[in-house]
Protein backbone atom coordinates (compact mmCIF):
# COMPACT_ATOMS: atom_id res chain seq x y z
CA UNK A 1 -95.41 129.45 -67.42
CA UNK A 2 -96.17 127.38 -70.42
CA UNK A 3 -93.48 128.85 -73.05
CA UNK A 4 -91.12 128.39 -75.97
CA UNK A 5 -87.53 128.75 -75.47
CA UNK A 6 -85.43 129.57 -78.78
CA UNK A 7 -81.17 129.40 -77.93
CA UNK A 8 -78.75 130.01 -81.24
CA UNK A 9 -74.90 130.57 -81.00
CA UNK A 10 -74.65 131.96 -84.85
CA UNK A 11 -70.45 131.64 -85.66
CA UNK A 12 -68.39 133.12 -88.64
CA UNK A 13 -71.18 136.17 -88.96
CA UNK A 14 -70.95 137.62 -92.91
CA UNK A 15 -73.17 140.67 -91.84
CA UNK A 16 -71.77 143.91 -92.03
CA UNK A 17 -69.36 144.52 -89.69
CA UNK A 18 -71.73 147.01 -88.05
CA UNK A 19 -74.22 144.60 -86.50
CA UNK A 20 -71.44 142.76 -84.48
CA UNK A 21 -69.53 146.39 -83.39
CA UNK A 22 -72.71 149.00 -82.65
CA UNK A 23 -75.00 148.79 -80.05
CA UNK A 24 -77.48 151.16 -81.77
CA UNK A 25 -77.29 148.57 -84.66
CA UNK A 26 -78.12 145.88 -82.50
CA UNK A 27 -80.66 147.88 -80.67
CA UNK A 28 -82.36 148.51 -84.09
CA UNK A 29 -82.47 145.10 -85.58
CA UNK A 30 -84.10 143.22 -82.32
CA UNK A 31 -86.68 146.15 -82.04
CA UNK A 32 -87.70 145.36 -85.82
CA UNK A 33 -87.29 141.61 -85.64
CA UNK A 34 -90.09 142.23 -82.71
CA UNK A 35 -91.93 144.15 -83.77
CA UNK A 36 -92.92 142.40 -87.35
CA UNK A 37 -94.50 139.76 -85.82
CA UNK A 38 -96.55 141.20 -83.48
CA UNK A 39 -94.01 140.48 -80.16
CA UNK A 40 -94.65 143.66 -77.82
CA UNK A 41 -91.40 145.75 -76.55
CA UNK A 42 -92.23 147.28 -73.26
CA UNK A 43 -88.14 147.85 -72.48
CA UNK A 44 -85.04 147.85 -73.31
CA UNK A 45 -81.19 148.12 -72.51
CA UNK A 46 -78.27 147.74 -74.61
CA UNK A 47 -74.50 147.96 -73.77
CA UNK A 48 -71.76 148.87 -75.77
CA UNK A 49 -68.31 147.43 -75.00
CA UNK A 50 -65.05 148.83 -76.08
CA UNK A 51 -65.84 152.79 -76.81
CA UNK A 52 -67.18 155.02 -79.51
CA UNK A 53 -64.24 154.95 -81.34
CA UNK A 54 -63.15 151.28 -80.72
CA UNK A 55 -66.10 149.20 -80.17
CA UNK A 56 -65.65 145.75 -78.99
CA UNK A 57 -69.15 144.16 -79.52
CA UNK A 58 -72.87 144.93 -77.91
CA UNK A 59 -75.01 143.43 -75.32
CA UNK A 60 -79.06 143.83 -75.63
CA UNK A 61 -81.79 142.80 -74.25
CA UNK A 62 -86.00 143.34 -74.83
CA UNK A 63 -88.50 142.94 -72.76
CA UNK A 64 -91.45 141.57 -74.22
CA UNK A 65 -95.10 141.57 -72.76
CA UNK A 66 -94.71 137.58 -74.07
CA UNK A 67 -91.12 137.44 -71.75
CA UNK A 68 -87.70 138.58 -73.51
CA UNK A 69 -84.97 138.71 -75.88
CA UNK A 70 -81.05 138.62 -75.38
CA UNK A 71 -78.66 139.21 -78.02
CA UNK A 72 -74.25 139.09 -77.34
CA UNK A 73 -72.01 140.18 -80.22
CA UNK A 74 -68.39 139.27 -80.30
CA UNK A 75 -66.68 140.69 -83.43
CA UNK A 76 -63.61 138.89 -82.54
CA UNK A 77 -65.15 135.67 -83.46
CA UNK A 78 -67.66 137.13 -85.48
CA UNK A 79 -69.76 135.63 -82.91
CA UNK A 80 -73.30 135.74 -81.34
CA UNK A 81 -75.68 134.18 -79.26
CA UNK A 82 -79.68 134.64 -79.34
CA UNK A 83 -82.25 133.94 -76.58
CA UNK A 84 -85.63 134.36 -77.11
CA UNK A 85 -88.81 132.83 -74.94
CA UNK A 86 -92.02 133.73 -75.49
CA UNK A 87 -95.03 132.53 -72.71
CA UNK A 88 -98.00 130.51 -74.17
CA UNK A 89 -100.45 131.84 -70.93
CA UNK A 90 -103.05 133.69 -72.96
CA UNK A 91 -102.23 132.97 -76.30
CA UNK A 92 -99.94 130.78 -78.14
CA UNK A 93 -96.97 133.28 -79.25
CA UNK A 94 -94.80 130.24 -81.06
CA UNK A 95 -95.06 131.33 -84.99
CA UNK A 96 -94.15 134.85 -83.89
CA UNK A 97 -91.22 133.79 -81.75
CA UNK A 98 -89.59 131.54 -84.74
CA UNK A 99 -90.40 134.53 -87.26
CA UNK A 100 -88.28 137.30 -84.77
CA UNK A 101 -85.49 134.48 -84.69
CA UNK A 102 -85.18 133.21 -88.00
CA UNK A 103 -85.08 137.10 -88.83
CA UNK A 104 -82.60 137.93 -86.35
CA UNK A 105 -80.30 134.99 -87.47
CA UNK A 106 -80.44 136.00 -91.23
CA UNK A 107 -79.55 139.38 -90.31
CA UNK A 108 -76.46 138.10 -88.91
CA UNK A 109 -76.00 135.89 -92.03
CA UNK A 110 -73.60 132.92 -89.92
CA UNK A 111 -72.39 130.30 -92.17
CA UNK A 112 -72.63 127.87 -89.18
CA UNK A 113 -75.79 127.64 -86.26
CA UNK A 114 -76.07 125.48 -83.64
CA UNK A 115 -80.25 125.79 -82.37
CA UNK A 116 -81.66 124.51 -79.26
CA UNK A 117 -85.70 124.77 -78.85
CA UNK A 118 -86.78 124.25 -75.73
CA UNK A 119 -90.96 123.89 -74.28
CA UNK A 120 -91.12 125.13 -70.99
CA UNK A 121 -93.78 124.50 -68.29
CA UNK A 122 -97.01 122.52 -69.38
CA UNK A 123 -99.96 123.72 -70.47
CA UNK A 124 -103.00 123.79 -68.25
């Protein structure tokens, strides 16, 4: 269970408006930001709040063959909150876990972040 734990609340989000609002927009950025650096998708699910023609902010998450990602939006505060962890068992998937979250939080472009980095379990 030896892993890296990356938490972000992003605030005051200068993206366009369309990452915070569409959860196909969402779903498409944390595929990419994945993909790039060699994390492995093996599912998915995304929500969209509000409706079509009022949305009210997505929900996401990825599963990884390395563990997960979870991404909120809340265009009301031009908010969101990241969680990505990544296991260490077979190989040490650190530099690809900071490269999917520094991308993710540039795409969001917040003026502030507040980070938490956390190592989980111990390695054998």
């Amino acid at each position: 269970m030896n892993g890296l734990h990356l938490i972000a609340e992003l605030h005051d989000c200068r993206c366009q408006p369309r990452l915070l609002h569409s959860v196909e927009a969402l779903r498409e950025l944390c595929l990419a930001v994945c993909s790039v650096p060699g994390l492995t998708p093996v599912g998915q699910i995304f929500h969209q709040f509000g409706s079509t023609l009022e949305p009210a902010g997505a929900t996401g998450a990825v599963i990884l063959a390395e563990s997960h990602l979870a991404v909120h939006t809340w265009p009301e505060l031009e908010a969101v909150t990241l969680d990505l962890y990544v296991c260490n068992f077979s190989q040490d998937n650190s530099s690809a876990a900071r490269t999917a979250y520094e991308r993710l939080i540039a795409a969001f472009a917040p003026s502030r972040v507040e980070r938490r980095e956390l190592e989980r379990g111990s390695p054998a």
